[in-house]
Structure formats: structure tokens, C-alpha cells
C-alpha atoms as a PDB file:
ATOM      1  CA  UNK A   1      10.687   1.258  -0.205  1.00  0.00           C
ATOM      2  CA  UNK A   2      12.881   3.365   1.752  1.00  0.00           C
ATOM      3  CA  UNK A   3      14.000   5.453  -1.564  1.00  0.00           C
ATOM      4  CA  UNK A   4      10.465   5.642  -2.594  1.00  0.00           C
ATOM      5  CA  UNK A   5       9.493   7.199   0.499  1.00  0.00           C
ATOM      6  CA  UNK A   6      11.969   9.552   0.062  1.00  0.00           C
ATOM      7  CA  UNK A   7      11.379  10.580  -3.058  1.00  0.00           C
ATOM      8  CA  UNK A   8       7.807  10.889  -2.658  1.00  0.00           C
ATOM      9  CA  UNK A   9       9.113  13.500   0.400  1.00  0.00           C
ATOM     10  CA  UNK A  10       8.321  11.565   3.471  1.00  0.00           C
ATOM     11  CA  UNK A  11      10.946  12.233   6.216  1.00  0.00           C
ATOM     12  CA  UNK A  12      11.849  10.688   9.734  1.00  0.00           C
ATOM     13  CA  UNK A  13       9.098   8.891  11.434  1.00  0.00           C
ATOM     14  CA  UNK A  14       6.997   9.344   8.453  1.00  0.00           C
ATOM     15  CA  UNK A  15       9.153   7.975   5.733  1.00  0.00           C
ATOM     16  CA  UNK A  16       9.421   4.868   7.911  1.00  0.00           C
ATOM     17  CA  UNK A  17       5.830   5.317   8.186  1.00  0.00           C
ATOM     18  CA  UNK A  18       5.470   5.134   4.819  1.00  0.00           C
ATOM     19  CA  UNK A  19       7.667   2.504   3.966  1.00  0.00           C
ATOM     20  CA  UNK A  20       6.278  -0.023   6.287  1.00  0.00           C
ATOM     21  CA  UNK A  21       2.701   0.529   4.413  1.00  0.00           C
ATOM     22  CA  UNK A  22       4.142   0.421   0.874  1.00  0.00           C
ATOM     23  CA  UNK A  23       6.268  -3.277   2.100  1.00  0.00           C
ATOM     24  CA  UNK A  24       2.533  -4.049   3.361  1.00  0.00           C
ATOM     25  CA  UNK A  25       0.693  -3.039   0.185  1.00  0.00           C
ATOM     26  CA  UNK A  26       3.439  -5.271  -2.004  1.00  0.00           C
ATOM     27  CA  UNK A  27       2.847  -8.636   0.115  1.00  0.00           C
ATOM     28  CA  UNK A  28      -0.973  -7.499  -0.391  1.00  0.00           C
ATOM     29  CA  UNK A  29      -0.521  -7.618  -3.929  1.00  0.00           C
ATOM     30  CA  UNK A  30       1.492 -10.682  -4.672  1.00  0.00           C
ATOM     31  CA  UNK A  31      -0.385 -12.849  -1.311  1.00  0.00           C
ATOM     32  CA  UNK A  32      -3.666 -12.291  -2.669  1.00  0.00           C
ATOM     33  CA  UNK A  33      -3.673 -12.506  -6.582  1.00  0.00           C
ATOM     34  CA  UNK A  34      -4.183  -8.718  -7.462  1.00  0.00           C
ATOM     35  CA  UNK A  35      -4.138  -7.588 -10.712  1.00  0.00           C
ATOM     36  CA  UNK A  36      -4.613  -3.693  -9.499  1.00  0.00           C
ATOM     37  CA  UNK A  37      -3.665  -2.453  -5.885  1.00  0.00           C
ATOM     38  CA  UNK A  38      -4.435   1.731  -6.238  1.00  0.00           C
ATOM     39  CA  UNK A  39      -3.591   4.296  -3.212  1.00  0.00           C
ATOM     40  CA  UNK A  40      -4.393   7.803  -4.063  1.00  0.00           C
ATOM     41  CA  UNK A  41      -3.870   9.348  -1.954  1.00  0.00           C
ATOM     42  CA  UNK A  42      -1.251   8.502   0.484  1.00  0.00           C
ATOM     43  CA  UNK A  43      -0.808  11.076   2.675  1.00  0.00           C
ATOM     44  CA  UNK A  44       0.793  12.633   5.736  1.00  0.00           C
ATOM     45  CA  UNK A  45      -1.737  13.966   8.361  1.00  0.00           C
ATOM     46  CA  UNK A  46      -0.976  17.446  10.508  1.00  0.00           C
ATOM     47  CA  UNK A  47       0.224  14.867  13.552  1.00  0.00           C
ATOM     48  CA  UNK A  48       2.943  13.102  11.760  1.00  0.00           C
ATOM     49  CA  UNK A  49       1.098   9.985  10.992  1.00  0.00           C
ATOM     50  CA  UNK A  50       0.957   8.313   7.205  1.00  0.00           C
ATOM     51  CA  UNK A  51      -2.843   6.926   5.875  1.00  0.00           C
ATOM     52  CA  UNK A  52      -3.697   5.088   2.703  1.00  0.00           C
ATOM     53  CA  UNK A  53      -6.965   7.582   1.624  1.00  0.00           C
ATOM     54  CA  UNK A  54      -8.408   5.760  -0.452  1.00  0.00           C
ATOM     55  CA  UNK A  55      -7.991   2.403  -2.247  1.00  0.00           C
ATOM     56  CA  UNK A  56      -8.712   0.196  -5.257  1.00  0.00           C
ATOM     57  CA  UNK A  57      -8.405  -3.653  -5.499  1.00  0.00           C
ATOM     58  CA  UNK A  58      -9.209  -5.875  -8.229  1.00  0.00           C
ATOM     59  CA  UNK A  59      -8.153  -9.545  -7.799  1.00  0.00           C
ATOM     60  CA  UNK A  60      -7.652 -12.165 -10.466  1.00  0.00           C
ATOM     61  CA  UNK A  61     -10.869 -13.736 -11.327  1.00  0.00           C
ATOM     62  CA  UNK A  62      -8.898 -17.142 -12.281  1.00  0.00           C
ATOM     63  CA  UNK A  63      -7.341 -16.982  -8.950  1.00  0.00           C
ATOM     64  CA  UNK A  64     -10.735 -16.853  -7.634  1.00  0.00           C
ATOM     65  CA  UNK A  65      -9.825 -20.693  -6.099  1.00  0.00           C
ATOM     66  CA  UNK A  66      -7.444 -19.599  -3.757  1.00  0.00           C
ATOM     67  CA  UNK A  67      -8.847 -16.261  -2.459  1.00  0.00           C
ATOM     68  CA  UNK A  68     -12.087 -17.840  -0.572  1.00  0.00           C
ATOM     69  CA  UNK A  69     -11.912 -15.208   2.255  1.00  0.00           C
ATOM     70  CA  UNK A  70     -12.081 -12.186  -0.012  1.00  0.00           C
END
């Protein structure tokens, strides 16, 4: 994470930032069965802070069983 944040050019606070939402995205994608997990884009706002902008999620139809809540 932390050397994709960095070469994506996220720096100090940010790149931590950034890193703690792409660790997030990863258990995301394995926890819940997703076959496509999409962030475009994810971006740095003028105060510093990191934000997913938009997002696309398809889960696994077979897992369908397991993922009751979504």
C-alpha cells in the first residue's frame, strides 16, 4: 500500500491517508465476494484529506449465500 501511495504521488499525511483506504478497499474486496471493486477517482482535496469519488462494486452472484446484508 504504502509504495502504491507513493507512486500514485500521495505524500505525508495523505499517503498514509491513502494507504489506510486502499488496505480498506482490499479487505472490502476479498470479505465480501467482489468480482470488481472500481475507485476513479481517488483524490486529494485542497485541505489535505484523501476521498474515494466515486465507486463501482459488483459481487459474485454465486456468493450471493453469504452476502445477505448487501
Amino acid at each position: 500500500a504504502q509504495k502504491l501511495a507513493h507512486r500514485l504521488g500521495f505524500e505525508g499525511d495523505a499517503q498514509t491517508q491513502a494507504m489506510d483506504i486502499m488496505q480498506k478497499l482490499y479487505k472490502l474486496f476479498r470479505s465480501k465476494d467482489c468480482i470488481l471493486l472500481e475507485i476513479n477517482p481517488l483524490a486529494e482535496t485542497t485541505d489535505g484529506q484523501v476521498v474515494c469519488m466515486d465507486c463501482k462494486i459488483n459481487i459474485d452472484d454465486n456468493a450471493e449465500f453469504r452476502q445477505h446484508e448487501i
